[in-house]
C-alpha atoms as a PDB file:
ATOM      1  CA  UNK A   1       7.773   1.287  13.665  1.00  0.00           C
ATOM      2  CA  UNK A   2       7.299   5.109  13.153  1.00  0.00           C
ATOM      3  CA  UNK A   3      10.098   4.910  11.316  1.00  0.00           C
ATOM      4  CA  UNK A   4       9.318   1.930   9.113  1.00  0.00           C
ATOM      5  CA  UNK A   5       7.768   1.818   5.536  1.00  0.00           C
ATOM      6  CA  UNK A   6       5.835  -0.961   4.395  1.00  0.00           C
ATOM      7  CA  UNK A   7       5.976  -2.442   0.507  1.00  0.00           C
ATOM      8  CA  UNK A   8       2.915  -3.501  -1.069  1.00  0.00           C
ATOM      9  CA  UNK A   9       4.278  -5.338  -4.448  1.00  0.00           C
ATOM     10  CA  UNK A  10       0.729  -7.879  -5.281  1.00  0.00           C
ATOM     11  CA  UNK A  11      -2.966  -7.305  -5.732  1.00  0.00           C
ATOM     12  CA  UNK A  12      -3.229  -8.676  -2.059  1.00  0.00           C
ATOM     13  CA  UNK A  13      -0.718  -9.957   0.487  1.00  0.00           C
ATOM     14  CA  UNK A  14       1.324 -13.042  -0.299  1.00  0.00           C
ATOM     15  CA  UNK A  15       1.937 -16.114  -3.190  1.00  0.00           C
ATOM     16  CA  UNK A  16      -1.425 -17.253  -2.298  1.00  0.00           C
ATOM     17  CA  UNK A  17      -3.173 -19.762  -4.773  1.00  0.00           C
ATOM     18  CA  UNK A  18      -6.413 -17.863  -5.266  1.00  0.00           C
ATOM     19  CA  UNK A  19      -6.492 -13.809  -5.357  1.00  0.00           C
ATOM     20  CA  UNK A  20      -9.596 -14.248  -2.933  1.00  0.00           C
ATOM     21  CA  UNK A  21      -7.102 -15.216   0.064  1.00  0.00           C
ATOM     22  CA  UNK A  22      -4.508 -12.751  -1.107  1.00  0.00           C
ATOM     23  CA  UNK A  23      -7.508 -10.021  -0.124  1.00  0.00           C
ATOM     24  CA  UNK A  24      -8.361 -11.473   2.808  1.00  0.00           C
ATOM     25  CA  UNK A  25      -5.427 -11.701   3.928  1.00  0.00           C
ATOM     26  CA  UNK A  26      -4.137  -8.180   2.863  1.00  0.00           C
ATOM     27  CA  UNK A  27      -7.627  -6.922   4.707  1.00  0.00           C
ATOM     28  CA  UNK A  28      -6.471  -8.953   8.046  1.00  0.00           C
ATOM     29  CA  UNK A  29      -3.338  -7.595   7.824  1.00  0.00           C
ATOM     30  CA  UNK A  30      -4.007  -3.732   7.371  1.00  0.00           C
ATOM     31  CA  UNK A  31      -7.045  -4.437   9.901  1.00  0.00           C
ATOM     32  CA  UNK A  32      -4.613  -5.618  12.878  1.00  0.00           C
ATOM     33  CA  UNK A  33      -1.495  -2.958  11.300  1.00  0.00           C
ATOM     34  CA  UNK A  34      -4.642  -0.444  12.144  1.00  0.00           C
ATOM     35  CA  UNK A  35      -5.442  -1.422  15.782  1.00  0.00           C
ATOM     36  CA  UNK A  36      -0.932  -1.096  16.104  1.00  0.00           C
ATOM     37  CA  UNK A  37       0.528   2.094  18.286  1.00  0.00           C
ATOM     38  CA  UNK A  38       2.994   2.039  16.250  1.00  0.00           C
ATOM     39  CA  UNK A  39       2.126   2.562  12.559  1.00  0.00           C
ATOM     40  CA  UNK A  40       4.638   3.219   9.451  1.00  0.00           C
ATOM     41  CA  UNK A  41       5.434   6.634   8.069  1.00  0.00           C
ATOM     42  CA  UNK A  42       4.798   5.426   4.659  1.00  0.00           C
ATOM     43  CA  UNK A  43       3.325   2.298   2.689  1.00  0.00           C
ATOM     44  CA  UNK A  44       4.854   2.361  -0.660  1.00  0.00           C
ATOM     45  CA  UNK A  45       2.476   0.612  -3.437  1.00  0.00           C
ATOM     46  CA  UNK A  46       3.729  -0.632  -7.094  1.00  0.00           C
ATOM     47  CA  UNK A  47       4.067  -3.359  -9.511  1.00  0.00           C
ATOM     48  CA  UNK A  48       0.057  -5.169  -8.687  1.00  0.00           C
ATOM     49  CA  UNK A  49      -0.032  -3.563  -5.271  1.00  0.00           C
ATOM     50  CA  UNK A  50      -1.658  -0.298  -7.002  1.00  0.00           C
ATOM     51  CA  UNK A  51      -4.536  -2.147  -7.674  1.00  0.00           C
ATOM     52  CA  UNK A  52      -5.401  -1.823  -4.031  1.00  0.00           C
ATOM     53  CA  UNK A  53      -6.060   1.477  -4.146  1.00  0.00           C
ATOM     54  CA  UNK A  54      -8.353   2.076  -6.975  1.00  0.00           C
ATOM     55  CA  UNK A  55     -11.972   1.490  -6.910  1.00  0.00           C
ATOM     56  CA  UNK A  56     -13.140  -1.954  -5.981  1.00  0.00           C
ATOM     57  CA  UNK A  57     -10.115  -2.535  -3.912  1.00  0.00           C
ATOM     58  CA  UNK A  58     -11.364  -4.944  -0.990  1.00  0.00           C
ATOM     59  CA  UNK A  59      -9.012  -2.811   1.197  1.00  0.00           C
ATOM     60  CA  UNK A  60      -9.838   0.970   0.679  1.00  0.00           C
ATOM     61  CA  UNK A  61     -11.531   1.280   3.953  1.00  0.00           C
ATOM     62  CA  UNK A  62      -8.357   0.189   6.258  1.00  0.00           C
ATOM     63  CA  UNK A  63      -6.048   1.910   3.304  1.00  0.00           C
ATOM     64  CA  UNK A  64      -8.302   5.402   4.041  1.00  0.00           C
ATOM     65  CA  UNK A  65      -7.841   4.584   7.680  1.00  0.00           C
ATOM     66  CA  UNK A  66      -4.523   4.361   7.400  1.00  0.00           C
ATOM     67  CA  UNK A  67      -4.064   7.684   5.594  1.00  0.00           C
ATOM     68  CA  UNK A  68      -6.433   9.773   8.205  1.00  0.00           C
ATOM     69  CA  UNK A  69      -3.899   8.314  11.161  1.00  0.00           C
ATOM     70  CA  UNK A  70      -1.237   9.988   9.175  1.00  0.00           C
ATOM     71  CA  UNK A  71       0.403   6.803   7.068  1.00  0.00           C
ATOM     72  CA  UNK A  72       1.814   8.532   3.602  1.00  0.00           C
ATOM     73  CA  UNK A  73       0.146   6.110   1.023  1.00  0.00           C
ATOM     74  CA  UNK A  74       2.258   6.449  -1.988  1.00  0.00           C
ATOM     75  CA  UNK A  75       1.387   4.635  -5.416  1.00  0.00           C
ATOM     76  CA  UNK A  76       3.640   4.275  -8.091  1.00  0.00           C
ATOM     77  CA  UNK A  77       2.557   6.555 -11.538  1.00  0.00           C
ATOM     78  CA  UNK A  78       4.379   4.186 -13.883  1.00  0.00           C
ATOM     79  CA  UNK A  79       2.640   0.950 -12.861  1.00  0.00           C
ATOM     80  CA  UNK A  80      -0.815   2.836 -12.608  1.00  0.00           C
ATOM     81  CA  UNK A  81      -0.321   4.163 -16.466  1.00  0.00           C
ATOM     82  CA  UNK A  82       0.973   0.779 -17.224  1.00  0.00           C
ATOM     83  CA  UNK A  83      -2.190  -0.845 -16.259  1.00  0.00           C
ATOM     84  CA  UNK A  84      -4.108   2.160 -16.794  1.00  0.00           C
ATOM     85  CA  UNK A  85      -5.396   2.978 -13.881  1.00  0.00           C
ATOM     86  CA  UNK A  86      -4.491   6.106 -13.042  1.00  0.00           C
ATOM     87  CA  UNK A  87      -7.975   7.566 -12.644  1.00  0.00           C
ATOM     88  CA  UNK A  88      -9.392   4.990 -10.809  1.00  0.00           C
ATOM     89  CA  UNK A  89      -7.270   5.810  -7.548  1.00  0.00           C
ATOM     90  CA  UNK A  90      -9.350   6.531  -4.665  1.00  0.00           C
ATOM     91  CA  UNK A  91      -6.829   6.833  -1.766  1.00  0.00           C
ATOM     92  CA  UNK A  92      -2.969   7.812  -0.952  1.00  0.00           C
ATOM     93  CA  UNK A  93      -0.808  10.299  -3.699  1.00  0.00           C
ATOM     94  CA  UNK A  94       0.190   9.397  -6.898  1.00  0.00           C
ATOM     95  CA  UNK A  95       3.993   9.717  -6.972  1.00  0.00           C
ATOM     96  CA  UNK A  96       7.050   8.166  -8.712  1.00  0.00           C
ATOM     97  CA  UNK A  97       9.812   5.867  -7.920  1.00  0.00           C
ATOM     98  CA  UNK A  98      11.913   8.995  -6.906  1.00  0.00           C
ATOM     99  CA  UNK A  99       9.437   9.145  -3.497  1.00  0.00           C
ATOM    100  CA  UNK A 100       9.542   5.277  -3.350  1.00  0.00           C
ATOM    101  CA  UNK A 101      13.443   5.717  -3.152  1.00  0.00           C
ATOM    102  CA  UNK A 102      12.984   8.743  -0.749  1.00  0.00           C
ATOM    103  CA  UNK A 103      10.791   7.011   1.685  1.00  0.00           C
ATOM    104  CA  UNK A 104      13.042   3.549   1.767  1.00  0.00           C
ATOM    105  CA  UNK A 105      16.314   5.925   2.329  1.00  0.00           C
ATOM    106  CA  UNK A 106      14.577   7.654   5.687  1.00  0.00           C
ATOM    107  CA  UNK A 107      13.792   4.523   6.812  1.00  0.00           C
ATOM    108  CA  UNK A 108      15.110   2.580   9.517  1.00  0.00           C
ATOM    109  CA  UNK A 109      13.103  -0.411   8.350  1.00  0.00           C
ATOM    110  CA  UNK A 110      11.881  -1.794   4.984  1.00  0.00           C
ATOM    111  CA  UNK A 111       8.981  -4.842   5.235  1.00  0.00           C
ATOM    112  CA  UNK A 112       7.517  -5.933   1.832  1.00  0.00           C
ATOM    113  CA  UNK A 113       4.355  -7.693   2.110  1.00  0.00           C
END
């Protein structure tokens, strides 16, 4: 999976009907991708996934985790200035869809959660 990048499109992981299980589910998930060998080279947020990386995210602990074990976290300058956000961001680098692009052509795998 060294190889693989990760999507993060929603405030959370799934369609689920409240955004309480969309965290907690999101939280499980980056929990368990933590305790994984194998971990992605990059985890590529925009659209409502940016909102997990600015203060209050239910996530920031695993997301910092992530980023000390050498995951790139890269978040999506357009959608944070759309929802103006920018400042809040507490983890990963602020980039643009150009290092989106860059990170899905070097990979050998693309998973959108």
């Amino acid at each position: 999976m060294k190889d693989s990048i990760i999507l993060v499109t929603n405030d959370g992981m799934g369609k689920a009907p409240t955004p309480q299980l969309q965290h907690i589910l999101a939280a499980k998930y980056f929990e368990l991708l933590l305790q994984n060998n194998e971990l992605p080279a990059a985890i590529c947020f925009y659209t409502d996934g940016v909102r997990l990386t600015v203060s209050g995210s239910p996530v920031l602990d695993q997301l910092k985790a992530l980023e000390t074990k050498g995951v790139r976290l890269i978040i999506c300058t357009t959608c944070l200035d759309y929802f103006d956000i920018r400042g809040d961001v507490q983890v990963g680098i602020i980039g643009g869809m150009p290092d989106i692009i860059e990170a899905q052509t070097k990979a050998s795998k693309v998973i959108t959660i």
